[in-house]
C-alpha atoms as a PDB file:
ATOM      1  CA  UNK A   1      17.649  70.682 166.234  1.00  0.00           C
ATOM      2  CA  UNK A   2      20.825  71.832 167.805  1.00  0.00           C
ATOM      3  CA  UNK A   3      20.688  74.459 170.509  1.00  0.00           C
ATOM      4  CA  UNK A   4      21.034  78.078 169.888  1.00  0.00           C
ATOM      5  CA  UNK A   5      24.725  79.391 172.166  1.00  0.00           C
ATOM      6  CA  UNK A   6      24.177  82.895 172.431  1.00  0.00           C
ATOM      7  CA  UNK A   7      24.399  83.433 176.488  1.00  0.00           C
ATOM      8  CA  UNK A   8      24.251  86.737 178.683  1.00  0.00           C
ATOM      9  CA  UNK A   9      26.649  86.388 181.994  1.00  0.00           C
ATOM     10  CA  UNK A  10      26.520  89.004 184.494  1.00  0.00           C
ATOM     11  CA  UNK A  11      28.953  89.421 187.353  1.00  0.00           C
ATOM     12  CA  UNK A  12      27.011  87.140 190.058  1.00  0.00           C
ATOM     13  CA  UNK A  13      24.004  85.615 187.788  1.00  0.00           C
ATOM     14  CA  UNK A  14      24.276  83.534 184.741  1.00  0.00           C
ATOM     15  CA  UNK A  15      21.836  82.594 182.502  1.00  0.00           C
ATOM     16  CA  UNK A  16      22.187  81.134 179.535  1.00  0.00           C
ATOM     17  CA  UNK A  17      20.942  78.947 176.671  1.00  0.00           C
ATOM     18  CA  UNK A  18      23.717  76.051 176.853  1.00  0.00           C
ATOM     19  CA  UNK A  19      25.338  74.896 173.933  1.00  0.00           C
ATOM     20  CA  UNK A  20      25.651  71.118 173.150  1.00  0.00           C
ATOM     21  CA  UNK A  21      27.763  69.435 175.968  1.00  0.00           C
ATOM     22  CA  UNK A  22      28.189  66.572 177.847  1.00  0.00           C
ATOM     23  CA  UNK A  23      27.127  68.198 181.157  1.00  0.00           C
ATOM     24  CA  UNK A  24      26.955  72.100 182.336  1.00  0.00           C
ATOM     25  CA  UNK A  25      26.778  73.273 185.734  1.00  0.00           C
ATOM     26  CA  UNK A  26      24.067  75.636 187.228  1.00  0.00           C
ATOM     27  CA  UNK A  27      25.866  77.497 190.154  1.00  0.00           C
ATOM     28  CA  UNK A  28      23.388  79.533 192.525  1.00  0.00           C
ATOM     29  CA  UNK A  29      21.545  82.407 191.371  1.00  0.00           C
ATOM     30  CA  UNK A  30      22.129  80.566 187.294  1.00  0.00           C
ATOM     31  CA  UNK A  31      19.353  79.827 185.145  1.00  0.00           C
ATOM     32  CA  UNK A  32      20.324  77.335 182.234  1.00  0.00           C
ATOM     33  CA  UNK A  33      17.855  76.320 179.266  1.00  0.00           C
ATOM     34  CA  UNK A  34      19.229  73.343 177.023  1.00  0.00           C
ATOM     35  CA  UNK A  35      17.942  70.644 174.709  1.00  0.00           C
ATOM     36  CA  UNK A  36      19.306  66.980 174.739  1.00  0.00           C
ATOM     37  CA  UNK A  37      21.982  65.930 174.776  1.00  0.00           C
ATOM     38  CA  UNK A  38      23.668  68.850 177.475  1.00  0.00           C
ATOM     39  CA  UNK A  39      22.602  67.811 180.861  1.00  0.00           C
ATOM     40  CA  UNK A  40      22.174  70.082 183.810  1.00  0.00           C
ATOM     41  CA  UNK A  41      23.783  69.535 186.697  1.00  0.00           C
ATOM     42  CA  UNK A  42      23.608  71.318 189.908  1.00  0.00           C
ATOM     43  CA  UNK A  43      25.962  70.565 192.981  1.00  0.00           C
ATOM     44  CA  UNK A  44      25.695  71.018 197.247  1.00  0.00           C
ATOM     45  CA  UNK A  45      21.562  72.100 197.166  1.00  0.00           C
ATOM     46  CA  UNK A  46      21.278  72.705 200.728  1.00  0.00           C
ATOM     47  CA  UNK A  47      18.540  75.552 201.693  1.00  0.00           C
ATOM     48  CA  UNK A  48      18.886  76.360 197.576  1.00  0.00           C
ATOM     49  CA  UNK A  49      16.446  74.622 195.890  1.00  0.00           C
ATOM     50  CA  UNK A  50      16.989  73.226 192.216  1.00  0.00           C
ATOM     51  CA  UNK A  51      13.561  74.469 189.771  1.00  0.00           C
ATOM     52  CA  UNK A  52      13.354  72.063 186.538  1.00  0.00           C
ATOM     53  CA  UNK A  53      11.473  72.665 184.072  1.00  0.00           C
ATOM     54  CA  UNK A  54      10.625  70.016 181.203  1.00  0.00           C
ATOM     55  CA  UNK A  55       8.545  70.121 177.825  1.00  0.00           C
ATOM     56  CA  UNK A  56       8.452  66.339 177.024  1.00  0.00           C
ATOM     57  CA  UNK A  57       7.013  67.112 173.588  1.00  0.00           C
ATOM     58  CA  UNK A  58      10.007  69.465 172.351  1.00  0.00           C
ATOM     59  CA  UNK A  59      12.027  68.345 174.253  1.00  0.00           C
ATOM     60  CA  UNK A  60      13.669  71.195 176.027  1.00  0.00           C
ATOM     61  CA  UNK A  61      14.253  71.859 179.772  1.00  0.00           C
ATOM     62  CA  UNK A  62      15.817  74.399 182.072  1.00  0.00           C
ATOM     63  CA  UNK A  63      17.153  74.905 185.684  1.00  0.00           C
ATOM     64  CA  UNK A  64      17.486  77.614 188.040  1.00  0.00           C
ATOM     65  CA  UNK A  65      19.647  76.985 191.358  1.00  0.00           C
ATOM     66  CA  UNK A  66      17.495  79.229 193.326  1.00  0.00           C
ATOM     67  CA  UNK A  67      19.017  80.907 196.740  1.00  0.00           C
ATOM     68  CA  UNK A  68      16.408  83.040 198.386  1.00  0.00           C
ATOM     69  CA  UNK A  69      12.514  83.224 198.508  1.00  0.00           C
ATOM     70  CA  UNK A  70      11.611  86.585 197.272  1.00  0.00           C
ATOM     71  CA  UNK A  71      13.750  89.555 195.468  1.00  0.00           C
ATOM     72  CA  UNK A  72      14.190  92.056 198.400  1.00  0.00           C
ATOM     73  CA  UNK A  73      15.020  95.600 195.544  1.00  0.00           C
ATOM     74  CA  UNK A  74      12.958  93.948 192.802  1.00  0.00           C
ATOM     75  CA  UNK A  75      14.174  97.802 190.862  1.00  0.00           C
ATOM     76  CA  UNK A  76      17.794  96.961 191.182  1.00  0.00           C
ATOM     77  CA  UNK A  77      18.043  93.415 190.653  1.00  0.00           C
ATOM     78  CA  UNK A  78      15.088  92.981 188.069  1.00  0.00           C
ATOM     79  CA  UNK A  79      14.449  89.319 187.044  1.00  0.00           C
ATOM     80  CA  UNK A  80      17.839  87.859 188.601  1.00  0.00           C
ATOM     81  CA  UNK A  81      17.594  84.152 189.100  1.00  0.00           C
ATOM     82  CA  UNK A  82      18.852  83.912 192.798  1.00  0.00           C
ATOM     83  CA  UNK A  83      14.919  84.595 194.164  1.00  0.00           C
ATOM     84  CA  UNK A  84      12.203  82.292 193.716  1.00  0.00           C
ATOM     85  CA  UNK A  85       9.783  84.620 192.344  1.00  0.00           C
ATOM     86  CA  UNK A  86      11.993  85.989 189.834  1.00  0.00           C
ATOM     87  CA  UNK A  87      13.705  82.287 188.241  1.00  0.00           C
ATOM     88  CA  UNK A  88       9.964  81.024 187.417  1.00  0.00           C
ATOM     89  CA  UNK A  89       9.176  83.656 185.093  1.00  0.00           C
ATOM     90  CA  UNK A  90      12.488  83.924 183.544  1.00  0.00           C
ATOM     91  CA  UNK A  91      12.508  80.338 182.929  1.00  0.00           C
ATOM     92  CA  UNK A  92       9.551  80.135 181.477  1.00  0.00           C
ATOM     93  CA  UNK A  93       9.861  82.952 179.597  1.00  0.00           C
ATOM     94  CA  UNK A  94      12.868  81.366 178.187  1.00  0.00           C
ATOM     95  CA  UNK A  95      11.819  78.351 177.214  1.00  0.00           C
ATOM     96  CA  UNK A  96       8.584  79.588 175.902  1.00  0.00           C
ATOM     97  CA  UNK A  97      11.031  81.490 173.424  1.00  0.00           C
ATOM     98  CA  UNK A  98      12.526  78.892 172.605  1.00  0.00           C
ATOM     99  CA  UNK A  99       9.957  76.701 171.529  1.00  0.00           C
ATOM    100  CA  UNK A 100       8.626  75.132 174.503  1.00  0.00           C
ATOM    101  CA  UNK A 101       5.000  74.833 174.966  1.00  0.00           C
ATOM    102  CA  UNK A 102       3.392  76.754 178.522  1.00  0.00           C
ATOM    103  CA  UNK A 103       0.561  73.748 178.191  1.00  0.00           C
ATOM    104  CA  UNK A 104       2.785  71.034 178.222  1.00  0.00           C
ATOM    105  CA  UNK A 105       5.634  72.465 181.066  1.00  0.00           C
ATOM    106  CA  UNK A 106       6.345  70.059 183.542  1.00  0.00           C
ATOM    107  CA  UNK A 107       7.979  71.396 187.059  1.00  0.00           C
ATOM    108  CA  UNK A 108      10.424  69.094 189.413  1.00  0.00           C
ATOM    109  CA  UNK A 109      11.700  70.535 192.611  1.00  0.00           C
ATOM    110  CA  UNK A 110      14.388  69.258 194.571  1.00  0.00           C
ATOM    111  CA  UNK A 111      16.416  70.782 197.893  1.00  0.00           C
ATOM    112  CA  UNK A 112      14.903  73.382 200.568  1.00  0.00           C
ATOM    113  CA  UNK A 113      16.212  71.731 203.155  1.00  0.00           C
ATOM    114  CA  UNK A 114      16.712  72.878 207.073  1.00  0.00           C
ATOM    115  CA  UNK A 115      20.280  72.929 207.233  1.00  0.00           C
ATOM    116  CA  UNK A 116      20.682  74.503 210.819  1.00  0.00           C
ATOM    117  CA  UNK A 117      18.704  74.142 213.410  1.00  0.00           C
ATOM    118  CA  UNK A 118      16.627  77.390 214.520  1.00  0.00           C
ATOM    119  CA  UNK A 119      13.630  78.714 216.482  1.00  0.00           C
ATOM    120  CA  UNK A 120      12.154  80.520 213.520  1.00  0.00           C
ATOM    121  CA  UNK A 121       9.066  79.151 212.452  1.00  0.00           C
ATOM    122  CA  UNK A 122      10.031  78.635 208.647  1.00  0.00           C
ATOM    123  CA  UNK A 123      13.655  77.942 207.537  1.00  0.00           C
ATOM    124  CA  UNK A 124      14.893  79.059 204.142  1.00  0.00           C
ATOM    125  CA  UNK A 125      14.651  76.741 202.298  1.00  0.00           C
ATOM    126  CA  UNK A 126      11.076  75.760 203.419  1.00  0.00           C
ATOM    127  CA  UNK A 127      10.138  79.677 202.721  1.00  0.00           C
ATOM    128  CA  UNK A 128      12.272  78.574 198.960  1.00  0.00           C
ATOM    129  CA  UNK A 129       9.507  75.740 198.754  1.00  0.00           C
ATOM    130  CA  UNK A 130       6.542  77.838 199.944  1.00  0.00           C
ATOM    131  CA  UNK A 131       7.305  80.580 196.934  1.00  0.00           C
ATOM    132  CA  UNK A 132       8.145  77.942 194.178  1.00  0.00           C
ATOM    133  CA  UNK A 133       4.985  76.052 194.980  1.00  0.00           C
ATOM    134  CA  UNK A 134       2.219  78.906 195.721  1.00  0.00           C
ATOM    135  CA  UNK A 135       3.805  80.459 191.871  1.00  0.00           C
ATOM    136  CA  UNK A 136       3.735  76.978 190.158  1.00  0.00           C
ATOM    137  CA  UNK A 137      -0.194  76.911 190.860  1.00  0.00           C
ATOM    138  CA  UNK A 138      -0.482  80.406 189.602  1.00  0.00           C
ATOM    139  CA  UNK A 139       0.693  79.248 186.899  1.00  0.00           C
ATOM    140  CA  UNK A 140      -0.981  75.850 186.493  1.00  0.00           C
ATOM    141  CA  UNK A 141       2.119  74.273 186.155  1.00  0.00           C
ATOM    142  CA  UNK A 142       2.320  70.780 187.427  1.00  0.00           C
ATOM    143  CA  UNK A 143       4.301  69.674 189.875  1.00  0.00           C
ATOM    144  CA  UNK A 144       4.569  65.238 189.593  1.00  0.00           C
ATOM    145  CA  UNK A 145       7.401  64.806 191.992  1.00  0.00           C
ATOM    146  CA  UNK A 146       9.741  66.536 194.429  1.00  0.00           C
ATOM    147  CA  UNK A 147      12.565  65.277 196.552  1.00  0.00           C
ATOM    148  CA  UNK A 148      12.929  68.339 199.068  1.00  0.00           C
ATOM    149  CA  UNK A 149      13.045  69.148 203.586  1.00  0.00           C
ATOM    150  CA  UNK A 150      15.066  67.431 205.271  1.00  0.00           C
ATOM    151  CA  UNK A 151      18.476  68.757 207.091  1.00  0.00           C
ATOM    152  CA  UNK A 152      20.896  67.025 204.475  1.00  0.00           C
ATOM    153  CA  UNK A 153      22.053  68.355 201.081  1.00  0.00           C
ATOM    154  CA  UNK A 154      21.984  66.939 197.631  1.00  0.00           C
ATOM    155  CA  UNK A 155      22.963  67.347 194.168  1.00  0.00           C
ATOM    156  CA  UNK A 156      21.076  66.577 190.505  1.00  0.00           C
ATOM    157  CA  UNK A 157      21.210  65.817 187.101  1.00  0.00           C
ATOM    158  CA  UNK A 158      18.726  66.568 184.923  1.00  0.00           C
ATOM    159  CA  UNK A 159      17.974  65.425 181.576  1.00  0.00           C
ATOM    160  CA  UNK A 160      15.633  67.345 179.514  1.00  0.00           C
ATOM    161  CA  UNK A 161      15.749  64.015 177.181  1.00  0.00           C
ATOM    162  CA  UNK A 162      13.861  62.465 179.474  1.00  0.00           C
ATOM    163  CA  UNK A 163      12.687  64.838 182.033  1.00  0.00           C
ATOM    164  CA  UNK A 164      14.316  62.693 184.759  1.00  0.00           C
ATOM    165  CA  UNK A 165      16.316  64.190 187.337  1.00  0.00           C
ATOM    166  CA  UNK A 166      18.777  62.265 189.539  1.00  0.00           C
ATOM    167  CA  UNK A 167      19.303  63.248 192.865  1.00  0.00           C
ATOM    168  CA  UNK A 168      22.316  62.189 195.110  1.00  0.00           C
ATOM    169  CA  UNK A 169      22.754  62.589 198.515  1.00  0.00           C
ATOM    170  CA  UNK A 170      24.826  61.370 201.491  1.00  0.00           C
ATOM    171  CA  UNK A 171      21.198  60.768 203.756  1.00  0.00           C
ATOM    172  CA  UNK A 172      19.746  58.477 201.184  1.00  0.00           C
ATOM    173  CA  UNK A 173      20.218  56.002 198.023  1.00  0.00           C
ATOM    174  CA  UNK A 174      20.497  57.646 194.946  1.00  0.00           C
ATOM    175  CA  UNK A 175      17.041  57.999 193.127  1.00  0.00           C
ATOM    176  CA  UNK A 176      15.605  59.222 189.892  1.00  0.00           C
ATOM    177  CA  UNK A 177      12.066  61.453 190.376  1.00  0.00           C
END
């Protein structure tokens, strides 16, 4: 089954169902939804954190490069990727309509980190990871692996063939969660 292409773009947030392609980038505040072969691909995850998605049994997956915890005017910017609380739903939502199954989701997180040091007692990206997680057991999604904290930044891969993600970083060895 090839993937649908119809896409909506708006000014600062994308999402979109991606078409068959080698690879397609998910800048920050984008939500992607593909099906093998298109991989996702996300680049310089610092505080952002990278949400994946997987149905093993379709297979489909999805990505949203998230930027900020919680949508601050929830009435002007309804359901826009960039906050925590607003990618989950989409992306489920999504991939629910496109066949996925909500039983069988699978979620991956990767980034949050602490990029700058500061007296405040939760950083950005670990207020990214506190959302993400607290709405993933609302939603009885599991959550099998993570690569996230730390003060360095990394990039991903994802392939929704699989459901593996690679993550690359300067810190560490590449590995595959």
């Amino acid at each position: 089954m090839s993937a649908p292409v119809e896409a909506y773009r708006a000014a600062s947030d994308r999402t979109s169902l991606a078409s068959p392609a080698d690879r397609v980038m998910v800048g920050i505040g984008e939500l992607v939804v593909t099906r093998p072969p298109t991989r996702l691909v996300a680049l310089g995850l610092g505080s952002c954190v990278a949400l994946v998605l997987h149905d093993p049994t379709v297979p489909i997956g999805g990505l949203a490069h998230v930027m900020l915890p919680t949508n601050p005017q929830p009435h002007e910017r309804p359901g826009s990727p960039k906050f925590a609380d607003c990618a989950l739903t989409g992306l489920v939502e999504w991939m629910l309509r496109e066949g996925a199954r909500r039983e069988y989701l699978i979620a991956k997180l990767v980034g949050g980190a602490s990029m700058f040091a500061s007296t405040r007692a939760a950083s950005i990206g670990q207020r990214n990871l506190m959302v993400l997680r607290r709405l993933l057991r609302q939603q009885n999604i599991p959550l099998p692996a993570v690569d996230v904290g730390g003060q360095w930044g990394r990039s991903i891969e994802f392939d929704p063939q699989t459901g593996c993600v690679r993550v690359r970083s300067f810190q560490r060895s590449e590995r595959v969660i």
